[in-house]
Protein backbone atom coordinates (compact mmCIF):
# COMPACT_ATOMS: atom_id res chain seq x y z
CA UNK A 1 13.72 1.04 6.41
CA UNK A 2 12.02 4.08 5.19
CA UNK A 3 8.20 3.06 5.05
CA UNK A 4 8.24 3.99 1.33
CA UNK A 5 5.36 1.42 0.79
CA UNK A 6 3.21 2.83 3.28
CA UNK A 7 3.75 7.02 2.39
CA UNK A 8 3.19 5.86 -1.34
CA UNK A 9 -0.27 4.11 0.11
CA UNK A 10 -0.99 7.58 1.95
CA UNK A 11 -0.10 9.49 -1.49
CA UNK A 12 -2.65 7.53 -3.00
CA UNK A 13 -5.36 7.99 -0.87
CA UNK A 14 -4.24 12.25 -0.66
CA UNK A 15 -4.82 11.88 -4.73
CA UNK A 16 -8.02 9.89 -4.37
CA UNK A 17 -9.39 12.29 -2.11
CA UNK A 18 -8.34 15.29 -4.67
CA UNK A 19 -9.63 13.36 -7.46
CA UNK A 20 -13.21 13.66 -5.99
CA UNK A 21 -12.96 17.10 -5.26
CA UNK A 22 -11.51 18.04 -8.95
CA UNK A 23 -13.29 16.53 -11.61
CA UNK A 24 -10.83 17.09 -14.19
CA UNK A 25 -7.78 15.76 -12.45
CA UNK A 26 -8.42 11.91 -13.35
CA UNK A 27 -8.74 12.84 -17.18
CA UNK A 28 -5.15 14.77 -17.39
CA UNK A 29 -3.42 12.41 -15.43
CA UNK A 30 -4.97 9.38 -16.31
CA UNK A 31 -2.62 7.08 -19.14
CA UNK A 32 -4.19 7.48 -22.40
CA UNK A 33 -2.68 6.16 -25.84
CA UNK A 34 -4.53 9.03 -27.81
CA UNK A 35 -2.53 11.64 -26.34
CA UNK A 36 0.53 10.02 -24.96
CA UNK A 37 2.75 11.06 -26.70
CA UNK A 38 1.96 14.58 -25.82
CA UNK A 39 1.58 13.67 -22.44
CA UNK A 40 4.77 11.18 -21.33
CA UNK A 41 4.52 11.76 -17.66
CA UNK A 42 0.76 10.17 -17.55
CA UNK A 43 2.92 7.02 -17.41
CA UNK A 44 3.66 7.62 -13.96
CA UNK A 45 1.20 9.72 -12.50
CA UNK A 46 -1.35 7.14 -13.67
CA UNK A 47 -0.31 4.86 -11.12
CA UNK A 48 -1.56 6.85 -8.46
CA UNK A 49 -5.32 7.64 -9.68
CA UNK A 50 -8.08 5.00 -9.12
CA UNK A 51 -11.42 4.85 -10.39
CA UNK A 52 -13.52 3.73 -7.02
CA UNK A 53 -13.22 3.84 -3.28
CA UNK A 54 -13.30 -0.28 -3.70
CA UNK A 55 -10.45 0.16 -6.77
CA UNK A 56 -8.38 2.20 -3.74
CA UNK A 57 -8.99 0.01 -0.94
CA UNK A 58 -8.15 -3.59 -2.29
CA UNK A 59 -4.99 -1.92 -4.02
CA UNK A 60 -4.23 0.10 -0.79
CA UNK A 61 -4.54 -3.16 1.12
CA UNK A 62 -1.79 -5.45 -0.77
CA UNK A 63 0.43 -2.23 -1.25
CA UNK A 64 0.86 -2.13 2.82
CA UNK A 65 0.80 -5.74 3.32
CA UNK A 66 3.09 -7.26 0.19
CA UNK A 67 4.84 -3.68 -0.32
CA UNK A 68 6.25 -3.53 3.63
CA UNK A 69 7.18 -7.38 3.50
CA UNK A 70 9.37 -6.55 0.40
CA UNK A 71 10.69 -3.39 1.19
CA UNK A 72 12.04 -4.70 4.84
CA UNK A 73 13.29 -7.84 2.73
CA UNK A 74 15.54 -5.46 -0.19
CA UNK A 75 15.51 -2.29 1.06
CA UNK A 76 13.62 1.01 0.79
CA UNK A 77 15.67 2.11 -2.65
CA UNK A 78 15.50 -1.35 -4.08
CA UNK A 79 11.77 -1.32 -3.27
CA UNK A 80 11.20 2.00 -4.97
CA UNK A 81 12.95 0.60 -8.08
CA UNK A 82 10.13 -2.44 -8.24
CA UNK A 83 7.14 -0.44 -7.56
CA UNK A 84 8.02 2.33 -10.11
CA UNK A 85 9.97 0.22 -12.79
CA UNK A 86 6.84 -2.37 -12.68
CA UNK A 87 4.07 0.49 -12.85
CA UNK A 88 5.57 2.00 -16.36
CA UNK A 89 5.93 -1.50 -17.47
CA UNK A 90 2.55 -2.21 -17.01
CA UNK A 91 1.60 1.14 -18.41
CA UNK A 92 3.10 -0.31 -21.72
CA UNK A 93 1.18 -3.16 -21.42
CA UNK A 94 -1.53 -0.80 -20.87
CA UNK A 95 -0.99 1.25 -24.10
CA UNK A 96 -1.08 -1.81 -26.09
CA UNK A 97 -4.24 -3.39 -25.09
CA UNK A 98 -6.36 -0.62 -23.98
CA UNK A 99 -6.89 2.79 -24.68
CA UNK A 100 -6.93 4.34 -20.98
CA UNK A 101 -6.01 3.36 -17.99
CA UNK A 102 -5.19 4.11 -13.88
CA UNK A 103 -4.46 2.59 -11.03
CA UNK A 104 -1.65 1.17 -9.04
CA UNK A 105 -2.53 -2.62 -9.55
CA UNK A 106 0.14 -3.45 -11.84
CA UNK A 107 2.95 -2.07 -10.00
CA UNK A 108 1.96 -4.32 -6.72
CA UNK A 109 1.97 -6.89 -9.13
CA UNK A 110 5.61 -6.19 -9.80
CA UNK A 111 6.01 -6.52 -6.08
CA UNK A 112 4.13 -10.04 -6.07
CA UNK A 113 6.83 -11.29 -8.27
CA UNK A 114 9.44 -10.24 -6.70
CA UNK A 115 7.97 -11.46 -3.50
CA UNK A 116 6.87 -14.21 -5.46
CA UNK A 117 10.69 -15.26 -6.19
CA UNK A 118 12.35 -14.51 -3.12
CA UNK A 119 9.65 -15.81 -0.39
CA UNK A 120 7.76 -18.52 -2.52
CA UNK A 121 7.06 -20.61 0.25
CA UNK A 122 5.16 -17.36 2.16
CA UNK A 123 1.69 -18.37 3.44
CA UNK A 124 -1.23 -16.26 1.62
CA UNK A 125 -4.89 -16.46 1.13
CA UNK A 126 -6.44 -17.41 -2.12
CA UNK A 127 -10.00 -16.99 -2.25
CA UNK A 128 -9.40 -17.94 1.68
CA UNK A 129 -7.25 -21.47 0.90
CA UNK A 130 -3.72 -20.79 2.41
CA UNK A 131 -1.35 -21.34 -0.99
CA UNK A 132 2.06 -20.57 -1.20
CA UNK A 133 2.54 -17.26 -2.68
CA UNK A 134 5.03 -18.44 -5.73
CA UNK A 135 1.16 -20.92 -6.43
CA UNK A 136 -0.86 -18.22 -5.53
CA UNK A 137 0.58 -15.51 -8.19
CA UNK A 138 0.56 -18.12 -10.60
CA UNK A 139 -3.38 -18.62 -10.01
CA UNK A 140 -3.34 -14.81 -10.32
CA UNK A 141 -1.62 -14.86 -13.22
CA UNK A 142 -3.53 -17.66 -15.42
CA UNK A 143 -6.98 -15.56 -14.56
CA UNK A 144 -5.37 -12.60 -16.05
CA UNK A 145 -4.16 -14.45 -19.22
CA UNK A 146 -7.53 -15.80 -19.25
CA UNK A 147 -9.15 -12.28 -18.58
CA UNK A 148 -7.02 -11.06 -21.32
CA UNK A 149 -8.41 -12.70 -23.63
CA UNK A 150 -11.76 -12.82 -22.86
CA UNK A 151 -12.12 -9.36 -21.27
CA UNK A 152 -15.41 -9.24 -19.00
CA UNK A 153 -14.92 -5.90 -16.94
CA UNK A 154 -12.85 -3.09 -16.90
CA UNK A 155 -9.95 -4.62 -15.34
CA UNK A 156 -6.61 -3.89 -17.01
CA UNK A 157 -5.35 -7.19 -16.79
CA UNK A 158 -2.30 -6.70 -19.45
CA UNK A 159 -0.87 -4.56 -17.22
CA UNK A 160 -1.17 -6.38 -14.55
CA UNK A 161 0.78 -9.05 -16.49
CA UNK A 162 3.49 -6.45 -17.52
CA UNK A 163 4.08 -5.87 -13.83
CA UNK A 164 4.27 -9.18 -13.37
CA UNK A 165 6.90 -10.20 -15.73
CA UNK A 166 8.94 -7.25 -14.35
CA UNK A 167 8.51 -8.56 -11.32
CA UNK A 168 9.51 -12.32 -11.28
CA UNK A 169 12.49 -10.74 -13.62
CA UNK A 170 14.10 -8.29 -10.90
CA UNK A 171 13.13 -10.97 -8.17
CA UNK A 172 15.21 -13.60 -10.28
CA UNK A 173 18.12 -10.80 -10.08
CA UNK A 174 17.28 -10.00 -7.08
CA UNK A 175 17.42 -14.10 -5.54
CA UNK A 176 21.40 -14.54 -4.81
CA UNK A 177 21.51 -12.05 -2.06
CA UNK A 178 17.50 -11.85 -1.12
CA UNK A 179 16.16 -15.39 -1.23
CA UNK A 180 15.27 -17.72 1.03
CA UNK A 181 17.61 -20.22 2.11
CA UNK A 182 16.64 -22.93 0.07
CA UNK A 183 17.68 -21.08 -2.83
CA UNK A 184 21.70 -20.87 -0.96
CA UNK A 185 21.56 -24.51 0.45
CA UNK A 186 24.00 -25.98 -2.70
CA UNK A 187 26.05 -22.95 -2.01
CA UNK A 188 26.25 -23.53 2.32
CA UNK A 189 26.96 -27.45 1.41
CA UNK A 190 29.86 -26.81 -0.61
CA UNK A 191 31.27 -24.14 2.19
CA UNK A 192 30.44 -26.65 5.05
CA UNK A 193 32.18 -29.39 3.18
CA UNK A 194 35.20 -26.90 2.47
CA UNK A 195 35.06 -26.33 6.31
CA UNK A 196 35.46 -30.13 6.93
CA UNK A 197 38.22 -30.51 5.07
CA UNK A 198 39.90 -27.57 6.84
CA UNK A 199 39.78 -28.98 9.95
CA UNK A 200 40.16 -32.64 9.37
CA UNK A 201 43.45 -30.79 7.71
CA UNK A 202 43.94 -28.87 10.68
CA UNK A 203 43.38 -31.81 13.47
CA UNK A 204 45.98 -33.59 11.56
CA UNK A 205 48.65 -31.23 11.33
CA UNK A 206 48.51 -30.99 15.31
């Protein structure tokens, strides 16, 4: 394990720090549908800019929590795959429905649904209630819908959606070999009953 999840955290906070120190840095690197096209990088680099110290911190927080948990689970490569792949989907989602946008939150939400697929029974806090995390990101996800719709801040909540779907998509590929072991029990039943009959096989031949 490389600790990708935590040296991308650090990255982010570098940037953050450089972002306060150079005003213009947020406005070239920022995503912006006016001038994307001219600009087709911003759909990465925008993943590392945040608008607030509290925008930083709460992202910061579930990228080293949920971003170590996954990366130990796939894989450091397989992990870099999620969080980039699921940031310039949500960027997408982002160009659609808004017309700027930063911040890492919907690549972490990429890593939710992976998580989300392969650990679905993992303990998490919900507005402090202990939920499973497969309920928990679908509480998550319903306030987004419902935040898309009815926008009340400046949250981007289509991308965090775009992530999402991502996400659940690569965890679903992702299940066979990374899931938990309910998702393998059909597949351990068949083998132990194929083991059975070898021996009962086996005890009878001697």
């Amino acid at each position: 394990m490389k600790w990708y999840s935590l040296k991308l955290l650090i990255i982010c906070i570098i940037i953050f720090i450089f972002q306060n120190i150079f005003e213009n840095l947020t406005n070239e690197f920022s995503l912006n549908s006016s001038y994307f096209l001219f600009k087709p990088w911003t759909i990465v680099t925008y993943i590392f800019l945040h608008g607030s110290f509290q925008h930083l911190f709460y992202n910061m927080l579930a990228l080293g929590l949920f971003g170590s948990i996954l990366e130990k689970i796939i894989g450091s490569k397989k992990f870099l795959i999620v969080f980039f792949v699921s940031g310039i989907f949500a960027g997408i989602g982002s160009l659609i429905f808004y017309s700027s946008s930063i911040g890492a939150s919907g690549a972490i939400y990429g890593i939710l649904g992976v998580l989300a697929v392969l650990r679905p029974r993992m303990i998490v806090y919900f507005s402090f209630i202990p939920l499973p995390l497969a309920l928990a990101v679908t509480f998550w996800a319903i306030g987004d819908l419902i935040g898309l719709f009815l926008p009340t801040d400046l949250i981007a909540y289509a991308a965090h959606l775009f992530g999402l779907i991502f996400g659940l998509l690569y965890g679903l590929k992702l299940r066979k070999k990374y899931g938990e072991t309910i998702f393998r029990k059909k597949k351990e039943e068949i083998n132990d009953k194929e083991f059975k009959i070898w021996e009962e096989k086996y005890m009878l031949s001697n």
